[in-house]
Protein backbone atom coordinates (compact mmCIF):
# COMPACT_ATOMS: atom_id res chain seq x y z
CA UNK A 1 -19.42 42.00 102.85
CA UNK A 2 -15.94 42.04 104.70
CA UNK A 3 -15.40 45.55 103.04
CA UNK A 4 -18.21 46.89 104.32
CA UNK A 5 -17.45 45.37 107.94
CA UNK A 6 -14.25 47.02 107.70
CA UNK A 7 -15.12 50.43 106.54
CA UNK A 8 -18.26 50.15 109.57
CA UNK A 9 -15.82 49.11 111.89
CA UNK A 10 -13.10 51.90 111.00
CA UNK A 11 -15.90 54.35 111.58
CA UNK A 12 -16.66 53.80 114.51
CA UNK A 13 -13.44 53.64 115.80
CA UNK A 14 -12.76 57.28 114.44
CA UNK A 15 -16.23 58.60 116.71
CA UNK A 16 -15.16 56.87 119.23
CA UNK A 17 -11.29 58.74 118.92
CA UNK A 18 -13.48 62.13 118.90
CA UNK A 19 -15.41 61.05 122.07
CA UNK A 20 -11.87 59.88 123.79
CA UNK A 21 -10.27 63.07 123.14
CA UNK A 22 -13.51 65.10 123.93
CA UNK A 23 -12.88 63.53 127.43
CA UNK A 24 -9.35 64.11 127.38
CA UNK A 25 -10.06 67.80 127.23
CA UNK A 26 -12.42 67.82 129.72
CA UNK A 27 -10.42 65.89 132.31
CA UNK A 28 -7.68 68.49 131.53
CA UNK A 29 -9.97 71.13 131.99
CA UNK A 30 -10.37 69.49 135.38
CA UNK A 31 -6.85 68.91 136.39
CA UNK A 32 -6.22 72.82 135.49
CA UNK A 33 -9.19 73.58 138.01
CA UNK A 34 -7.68 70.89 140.73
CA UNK A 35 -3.80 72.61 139.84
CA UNK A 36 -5.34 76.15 140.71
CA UNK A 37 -6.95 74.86 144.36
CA UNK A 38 -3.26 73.10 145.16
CA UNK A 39 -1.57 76.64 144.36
CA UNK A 40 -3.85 78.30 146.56
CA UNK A 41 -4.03 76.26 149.40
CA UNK A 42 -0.13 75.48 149.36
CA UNK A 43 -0.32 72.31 148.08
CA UNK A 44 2.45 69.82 145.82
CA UNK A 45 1.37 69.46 142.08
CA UNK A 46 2.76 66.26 141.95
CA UNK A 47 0.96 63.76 144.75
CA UNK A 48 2.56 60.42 143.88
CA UNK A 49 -0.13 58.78 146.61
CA UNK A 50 -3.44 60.01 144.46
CA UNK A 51 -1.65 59.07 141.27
CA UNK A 52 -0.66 55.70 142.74
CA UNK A 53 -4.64 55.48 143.95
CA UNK A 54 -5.03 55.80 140.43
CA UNK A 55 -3.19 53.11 138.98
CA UNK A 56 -4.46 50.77 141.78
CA UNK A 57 -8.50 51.75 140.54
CA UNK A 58 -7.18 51.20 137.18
CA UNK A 59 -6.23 47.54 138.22
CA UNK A 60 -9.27 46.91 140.21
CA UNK A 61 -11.39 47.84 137.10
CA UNK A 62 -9.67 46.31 133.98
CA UNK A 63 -12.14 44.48 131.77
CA UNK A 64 -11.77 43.10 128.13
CA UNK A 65 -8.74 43.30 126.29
CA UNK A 66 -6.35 45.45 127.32
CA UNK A 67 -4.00 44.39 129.59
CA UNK A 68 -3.56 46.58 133.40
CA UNK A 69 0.55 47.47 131.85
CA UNK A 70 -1.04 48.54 128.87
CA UNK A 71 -3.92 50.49 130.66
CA UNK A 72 -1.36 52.01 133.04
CA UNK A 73 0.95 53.09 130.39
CA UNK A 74 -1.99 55.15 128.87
CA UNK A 75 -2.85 56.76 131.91
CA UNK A 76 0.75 57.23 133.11
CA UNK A 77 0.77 59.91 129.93
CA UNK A 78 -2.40 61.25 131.00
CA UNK A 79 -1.40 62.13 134.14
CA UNK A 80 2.11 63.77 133.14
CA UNK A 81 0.09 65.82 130.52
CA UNK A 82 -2.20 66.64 133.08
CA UNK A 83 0.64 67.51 135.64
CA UNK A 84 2.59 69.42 133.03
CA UNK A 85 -0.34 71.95 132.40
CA UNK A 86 -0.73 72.79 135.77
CA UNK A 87 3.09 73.40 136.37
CA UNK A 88 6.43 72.58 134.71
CA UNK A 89 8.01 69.43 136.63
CA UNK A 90 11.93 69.18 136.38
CA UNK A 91 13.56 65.71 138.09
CA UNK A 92 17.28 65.17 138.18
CA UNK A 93 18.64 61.05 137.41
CA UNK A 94 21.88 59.11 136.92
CA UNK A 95 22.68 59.77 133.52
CA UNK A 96 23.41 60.24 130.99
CA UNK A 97 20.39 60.04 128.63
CA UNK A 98 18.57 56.15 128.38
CA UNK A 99 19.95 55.21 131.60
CA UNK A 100 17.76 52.46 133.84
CA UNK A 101 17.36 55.48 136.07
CA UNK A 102 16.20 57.31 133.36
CA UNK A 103 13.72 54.72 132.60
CA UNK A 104 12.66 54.48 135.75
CA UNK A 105 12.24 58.31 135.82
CA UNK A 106 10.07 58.19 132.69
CA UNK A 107 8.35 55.23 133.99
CA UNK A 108 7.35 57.12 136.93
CA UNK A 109 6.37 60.65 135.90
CA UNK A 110 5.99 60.60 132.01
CA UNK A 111 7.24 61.86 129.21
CA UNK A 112 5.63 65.01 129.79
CA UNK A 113 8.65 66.24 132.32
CA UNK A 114 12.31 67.89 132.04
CA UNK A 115 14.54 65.11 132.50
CA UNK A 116 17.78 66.35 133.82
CA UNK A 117 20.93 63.87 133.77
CA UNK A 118 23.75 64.29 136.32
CA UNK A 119 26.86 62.54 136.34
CA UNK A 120 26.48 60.83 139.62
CA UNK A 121 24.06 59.95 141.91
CA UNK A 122 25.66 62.59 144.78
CA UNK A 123 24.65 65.04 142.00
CA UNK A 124 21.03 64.12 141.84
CA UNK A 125 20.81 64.53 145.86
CA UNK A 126 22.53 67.77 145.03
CA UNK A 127 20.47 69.11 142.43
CA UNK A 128 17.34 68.77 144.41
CA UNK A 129 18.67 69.92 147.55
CA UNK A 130 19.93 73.48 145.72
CA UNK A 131 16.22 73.55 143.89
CA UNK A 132 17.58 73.11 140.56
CA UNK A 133 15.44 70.06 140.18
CA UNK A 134 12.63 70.07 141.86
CA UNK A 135 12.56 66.05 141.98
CA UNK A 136 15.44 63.50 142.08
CA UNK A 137 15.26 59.40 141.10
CA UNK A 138 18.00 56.96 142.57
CA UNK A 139 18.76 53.58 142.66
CA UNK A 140 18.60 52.09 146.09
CA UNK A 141 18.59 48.28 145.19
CA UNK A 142 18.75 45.67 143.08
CA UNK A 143 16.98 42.40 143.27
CA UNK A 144 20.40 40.33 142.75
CA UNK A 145 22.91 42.71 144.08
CA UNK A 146 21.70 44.60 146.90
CA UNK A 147 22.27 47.57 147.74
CA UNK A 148 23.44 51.05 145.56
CA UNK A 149 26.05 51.83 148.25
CA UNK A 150 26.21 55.52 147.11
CA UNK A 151 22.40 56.46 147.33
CA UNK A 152 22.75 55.47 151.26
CA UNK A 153 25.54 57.52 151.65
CA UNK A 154 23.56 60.22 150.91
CA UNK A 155 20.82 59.32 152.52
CA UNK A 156 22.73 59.66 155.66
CA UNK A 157 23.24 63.18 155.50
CA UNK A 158 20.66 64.53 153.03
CA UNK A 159 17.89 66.86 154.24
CA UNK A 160 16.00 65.23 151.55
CA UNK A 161 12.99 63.10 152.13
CA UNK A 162 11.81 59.66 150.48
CA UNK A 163 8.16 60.80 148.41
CA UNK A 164 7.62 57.45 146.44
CA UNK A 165 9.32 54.30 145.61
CA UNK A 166 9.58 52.52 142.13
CA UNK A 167 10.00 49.27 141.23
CA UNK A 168 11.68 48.43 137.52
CA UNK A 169 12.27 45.31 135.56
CA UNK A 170 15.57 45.32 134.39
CA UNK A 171 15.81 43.32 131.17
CA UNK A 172 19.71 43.47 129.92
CA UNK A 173 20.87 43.58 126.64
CA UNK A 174 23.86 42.65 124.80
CA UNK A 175 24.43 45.92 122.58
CA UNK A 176 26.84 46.70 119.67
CA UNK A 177 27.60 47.80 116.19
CA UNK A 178 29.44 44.72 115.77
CA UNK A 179 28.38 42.38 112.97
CA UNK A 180 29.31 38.93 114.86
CA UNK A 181 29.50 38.29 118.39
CA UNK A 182 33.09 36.77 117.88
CA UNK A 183 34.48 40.50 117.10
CA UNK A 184 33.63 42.11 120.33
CA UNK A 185 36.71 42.74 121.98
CA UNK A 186 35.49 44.00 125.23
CA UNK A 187 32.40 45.25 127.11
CA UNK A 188 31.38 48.42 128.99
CA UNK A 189 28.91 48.49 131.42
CA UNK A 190 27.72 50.03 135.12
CA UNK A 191 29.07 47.51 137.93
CA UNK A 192 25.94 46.32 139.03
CA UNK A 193 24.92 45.55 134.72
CA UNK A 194 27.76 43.22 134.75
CA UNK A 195 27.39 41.72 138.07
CA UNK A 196 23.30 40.68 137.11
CA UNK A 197 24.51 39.08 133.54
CA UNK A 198 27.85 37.90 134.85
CA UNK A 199 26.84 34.26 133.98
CA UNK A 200 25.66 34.92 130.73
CA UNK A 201 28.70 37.14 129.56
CA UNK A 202 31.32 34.14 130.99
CA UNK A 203 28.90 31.70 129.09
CA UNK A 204 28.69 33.49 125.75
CA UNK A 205 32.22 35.97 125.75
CA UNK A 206 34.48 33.81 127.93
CA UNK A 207 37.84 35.57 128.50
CA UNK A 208 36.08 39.07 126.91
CA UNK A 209 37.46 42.07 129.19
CA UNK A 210 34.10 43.66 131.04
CA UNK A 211 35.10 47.12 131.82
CA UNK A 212 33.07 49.20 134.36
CA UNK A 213 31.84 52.51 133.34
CA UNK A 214 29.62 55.31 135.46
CA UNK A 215 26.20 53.76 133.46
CA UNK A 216 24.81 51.23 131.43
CA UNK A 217 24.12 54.22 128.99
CA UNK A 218 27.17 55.90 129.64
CA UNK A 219 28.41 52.31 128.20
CA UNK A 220 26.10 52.55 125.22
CA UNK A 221 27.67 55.75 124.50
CA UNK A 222 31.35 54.21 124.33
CA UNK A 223 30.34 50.92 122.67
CA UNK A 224 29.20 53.12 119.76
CA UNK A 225 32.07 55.33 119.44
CA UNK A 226 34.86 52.26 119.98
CA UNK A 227 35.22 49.75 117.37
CA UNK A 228 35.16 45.83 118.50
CA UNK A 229 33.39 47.33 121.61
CA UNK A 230 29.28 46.73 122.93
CA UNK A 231 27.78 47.54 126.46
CA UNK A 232 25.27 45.63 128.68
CA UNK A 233 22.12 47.82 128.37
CA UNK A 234 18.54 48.36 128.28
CA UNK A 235 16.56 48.37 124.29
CA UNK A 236 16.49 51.82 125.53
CA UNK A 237 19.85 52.54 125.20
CA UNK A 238 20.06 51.15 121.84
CA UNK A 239 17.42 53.46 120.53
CA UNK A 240 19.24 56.02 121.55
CA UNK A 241 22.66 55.37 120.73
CA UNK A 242 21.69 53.71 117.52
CA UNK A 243 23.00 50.34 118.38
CA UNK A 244 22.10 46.65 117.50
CA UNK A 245 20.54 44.15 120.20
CA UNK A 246 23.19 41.46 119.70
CA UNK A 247 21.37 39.25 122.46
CA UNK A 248 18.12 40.00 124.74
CA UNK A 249 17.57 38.88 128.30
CA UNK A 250 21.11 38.15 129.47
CA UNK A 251 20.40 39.56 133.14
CA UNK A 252 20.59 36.20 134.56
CA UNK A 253 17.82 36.11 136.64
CA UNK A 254 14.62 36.63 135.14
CA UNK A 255 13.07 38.33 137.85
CA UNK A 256 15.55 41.18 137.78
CA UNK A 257 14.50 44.14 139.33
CA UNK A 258 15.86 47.37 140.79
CA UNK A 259 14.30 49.67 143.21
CA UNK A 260 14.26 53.45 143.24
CA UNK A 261 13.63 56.06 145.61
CA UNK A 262 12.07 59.68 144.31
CA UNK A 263 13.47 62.12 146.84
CA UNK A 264 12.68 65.80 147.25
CA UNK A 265 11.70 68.46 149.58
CA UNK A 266 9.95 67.38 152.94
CA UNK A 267 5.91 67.78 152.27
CA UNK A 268 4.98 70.90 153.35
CA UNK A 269 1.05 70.23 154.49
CA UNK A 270 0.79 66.53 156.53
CA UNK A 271 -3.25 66.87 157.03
CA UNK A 272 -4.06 65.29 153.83
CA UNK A 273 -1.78 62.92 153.52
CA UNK A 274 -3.21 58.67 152.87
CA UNK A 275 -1.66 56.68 155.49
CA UNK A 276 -2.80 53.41 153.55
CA UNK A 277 -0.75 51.18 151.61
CA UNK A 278 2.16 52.94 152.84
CA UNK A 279 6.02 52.61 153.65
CA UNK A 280 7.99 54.22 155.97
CA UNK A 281 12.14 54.25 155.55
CA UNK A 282 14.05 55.33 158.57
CA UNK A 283 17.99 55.44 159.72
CA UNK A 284 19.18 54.91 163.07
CA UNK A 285 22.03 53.59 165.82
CA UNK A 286 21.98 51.28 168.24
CA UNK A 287 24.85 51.26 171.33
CA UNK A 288 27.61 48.95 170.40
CA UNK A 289 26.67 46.70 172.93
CA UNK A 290 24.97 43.37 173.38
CA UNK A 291 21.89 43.40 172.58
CA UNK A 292 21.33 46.55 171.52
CA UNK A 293 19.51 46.26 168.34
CA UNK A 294 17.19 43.62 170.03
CA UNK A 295 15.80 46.18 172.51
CA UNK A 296 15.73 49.08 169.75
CA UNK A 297 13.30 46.58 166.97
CA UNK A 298 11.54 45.21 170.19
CA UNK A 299 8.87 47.99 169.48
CA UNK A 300 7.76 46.81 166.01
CA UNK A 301 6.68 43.56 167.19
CA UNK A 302 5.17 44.69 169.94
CA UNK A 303 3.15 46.88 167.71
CA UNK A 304 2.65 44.22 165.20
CA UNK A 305 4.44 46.09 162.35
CA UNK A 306 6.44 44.61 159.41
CA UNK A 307 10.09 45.11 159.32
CA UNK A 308 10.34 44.75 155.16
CA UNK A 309 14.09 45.36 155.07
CA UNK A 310 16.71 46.21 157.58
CA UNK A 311 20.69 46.90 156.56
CA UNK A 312 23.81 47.52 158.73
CA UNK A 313 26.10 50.40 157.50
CA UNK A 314 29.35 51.52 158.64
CA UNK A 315 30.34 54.67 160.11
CA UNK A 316 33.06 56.13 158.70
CA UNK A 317 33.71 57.77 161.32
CA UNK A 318 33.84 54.90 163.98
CA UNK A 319 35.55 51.99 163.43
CA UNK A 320 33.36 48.88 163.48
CA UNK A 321 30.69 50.60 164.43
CA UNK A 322 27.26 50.61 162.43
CA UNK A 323 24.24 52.20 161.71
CA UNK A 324 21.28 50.98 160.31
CA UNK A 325 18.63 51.41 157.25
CA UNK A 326 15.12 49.66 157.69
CA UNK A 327 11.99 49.93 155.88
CA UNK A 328 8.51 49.00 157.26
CA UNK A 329 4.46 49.22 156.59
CA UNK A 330 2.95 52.18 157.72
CA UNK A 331 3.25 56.16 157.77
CA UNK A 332 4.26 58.09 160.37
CA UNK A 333 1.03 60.30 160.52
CA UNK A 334 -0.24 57.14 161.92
CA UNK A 335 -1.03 56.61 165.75
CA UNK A 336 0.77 53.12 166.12
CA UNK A 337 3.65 54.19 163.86
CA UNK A 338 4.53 57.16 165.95
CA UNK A 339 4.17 55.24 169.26
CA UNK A 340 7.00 53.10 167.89
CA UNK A 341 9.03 55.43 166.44
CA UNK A 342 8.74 57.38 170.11
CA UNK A 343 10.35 54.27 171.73
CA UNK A 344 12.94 53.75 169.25
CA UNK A 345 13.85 57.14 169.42
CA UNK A 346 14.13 56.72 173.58
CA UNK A 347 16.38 53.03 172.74
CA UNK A 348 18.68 54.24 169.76
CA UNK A 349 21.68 55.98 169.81
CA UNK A 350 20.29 58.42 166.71
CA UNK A 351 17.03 58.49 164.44
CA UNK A 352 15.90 59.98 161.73
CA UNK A 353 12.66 59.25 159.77
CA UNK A 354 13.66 59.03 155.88
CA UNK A 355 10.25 59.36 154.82
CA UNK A 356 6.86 57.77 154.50
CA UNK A 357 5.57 57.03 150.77
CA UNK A 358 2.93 54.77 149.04
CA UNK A 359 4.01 51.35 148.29
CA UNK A 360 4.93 50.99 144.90
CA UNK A 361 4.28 49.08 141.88
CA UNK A 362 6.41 48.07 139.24
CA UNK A 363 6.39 50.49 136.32
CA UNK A 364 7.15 49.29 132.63
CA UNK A 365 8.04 51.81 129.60
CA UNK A 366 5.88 50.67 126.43
């Protein structure tokens, strides 16, 4: 009787496969269609707000087993196949290959993209502002370290704008080809890697020289070429590099996450754009005088908008000082948001408007 369960159940399983991927055609035969009307009416393949709507439906409507990560994952591939058939989608990131930006790039767009690693994260600015990518992911901050000092540098100057934000866990992992913990000798790793396992590594390899490197991959990389060696990395990187997991979840807070920015080219077409669930990053200077920065945020709570984050910065150029990066709830196609933006444009020293992007979610590769 079980047999015949089994065999029953199996076959229907393998018609329902055929009806699945009888759907999967036709909703490709749809986004072709959709990727024809964005060509000819000047319009981005890649809309990170509708794809976001997506994911948020997708969470809305999960029933029965699956879990939402597991139902995003699935459609996360969908959509990059989609994308990829109705243009070829190239984004730079911090490599090199099975970095946590690189992650976070996949986590994003799919698999179903050229993933480009530069050396640094000036590069990826630089790759998308010369069109040789035409998207770029970078760090901006991290949960327990703050901020990545270099992607505001460049967000300073950059023409580039902010399209989408992305939120990933960062689980750490002790990797190396070593057969015993005792004979690792030292350990590579990105700055901020050490910094968010710091406790762990003094706990478990006390007196162990930690040794920072450009990337937690780029540390993967050495750990397998130097003997006695091992990196702090992702279960990524050990794929990859063919590497053992020594140890698991050594970031030393368990809530560990880093936040990335997807820049590119301003949007060309503003008409369509969703102003809900959205963010808006800007930059700007106050007077160096007392109570400057008072008078320029006065606006947002007179409008009733969030401040979500707000950051001092140096100028290099003036000693002590500062300008300043905030984030905030809204999109500047909206009425309200403009309003404010016009008088904090009339109370600051300088302003510019980073971009306005969907809020995030955090993304997860399977």
């Amino acid at each position: 009787m079980s047999e015949n369960t089994l065999q029953k159940a199996r076959e229907e399983i393998t018609a329902m496969d055929r009806e699945i991927i009888r759907l999967l055609n036709t909703r490709a035969a749809l986004s072709l269609q959709i990727g024809g009307i964005k060509k000819e009416t000047g319009r981005e393949i890649y809309d990170p707000s509708q794809e976001e709507t997506i994911y948020r439906n997708i969470a809305v409507n999960t029933e029965g087993v699956l879990p939402y990560q597991s139902l995003r994952n699935i459609f996360r591939e969908i959509i990059s196949s989609s994308r990829a058939l109705q243009a070829p989608l190239s984004v730079a990131y911090l490599g090199p290959e099975a970095s946590f930006s690189h992650q976070a790039a996949l986590a994003h767009f799919g698999r179903s993209i050229s993933a480009a690693p530069r050396a640094e994260i000036a590069d990826v600015f630089t790759a998308v502002e010369k069109s040789q990518n035409d998207w770029g992911i970078v760090p901006i901050e991290n949960s327990a370290e703050g901020s990545v000092k270099a992607t505001l540098d460049r967000l300073i100057s950059t023409p580039l704008a902010i399209r989408a934000e992305v939120f990933l866990r960062i689980r750490l992992c002790l990797l190396s080809n070593c057969q015993e913990m005792a004979d690792i000798q030292r350990v590579y790793s990105h700055p901020q890697a050490l910094a968010q396992s710091r406790q762990w590594l003094r706990t478990h390899l006390p007196g162990v020289p930690l040794i920072e490197v450009e990337s937690t991959s780029g540390a993967a990389h050495r750990a397998f070429a130097e003997p006695f060696s091992a990196a702090v990395g992702s279960s990524f990187a050990a794929d990859v590099c063919n590497l053992k997991i020594v140890a698991g979840g050594i970031e030393d807070s368990p809530l560990n996450t880093t936040r990335f920015f997807v820049i590119g080219q301003k949007p060309v077409r503003q008409k369509d754009v969703k102003t809900e669930n959205s963010k808006t990053s800007i930059l700007f200077g106050a007077a160096h005088v007392p109570g400057a920065l008072h008078r320029a945020l006065a606006p947002f709570a007179e409008a009733g908008i969030s401040l979500t984050r707000i950051e001092s910065w140096p100028m290099k150029e003036r000693l002590w000082e500062y300008l300043f990066f905030a984030d905030f709830v809204g999109h500047v196609a909206e009425e309200k948001t403009r309003q404010c933006l016009g008088k904090l444009k009339d109370r600051a020293a300088f302003l510019k408007i980073l971009g306005s992007y969907t809020m995030g979610s955090e993304g997860e590769l399977p």
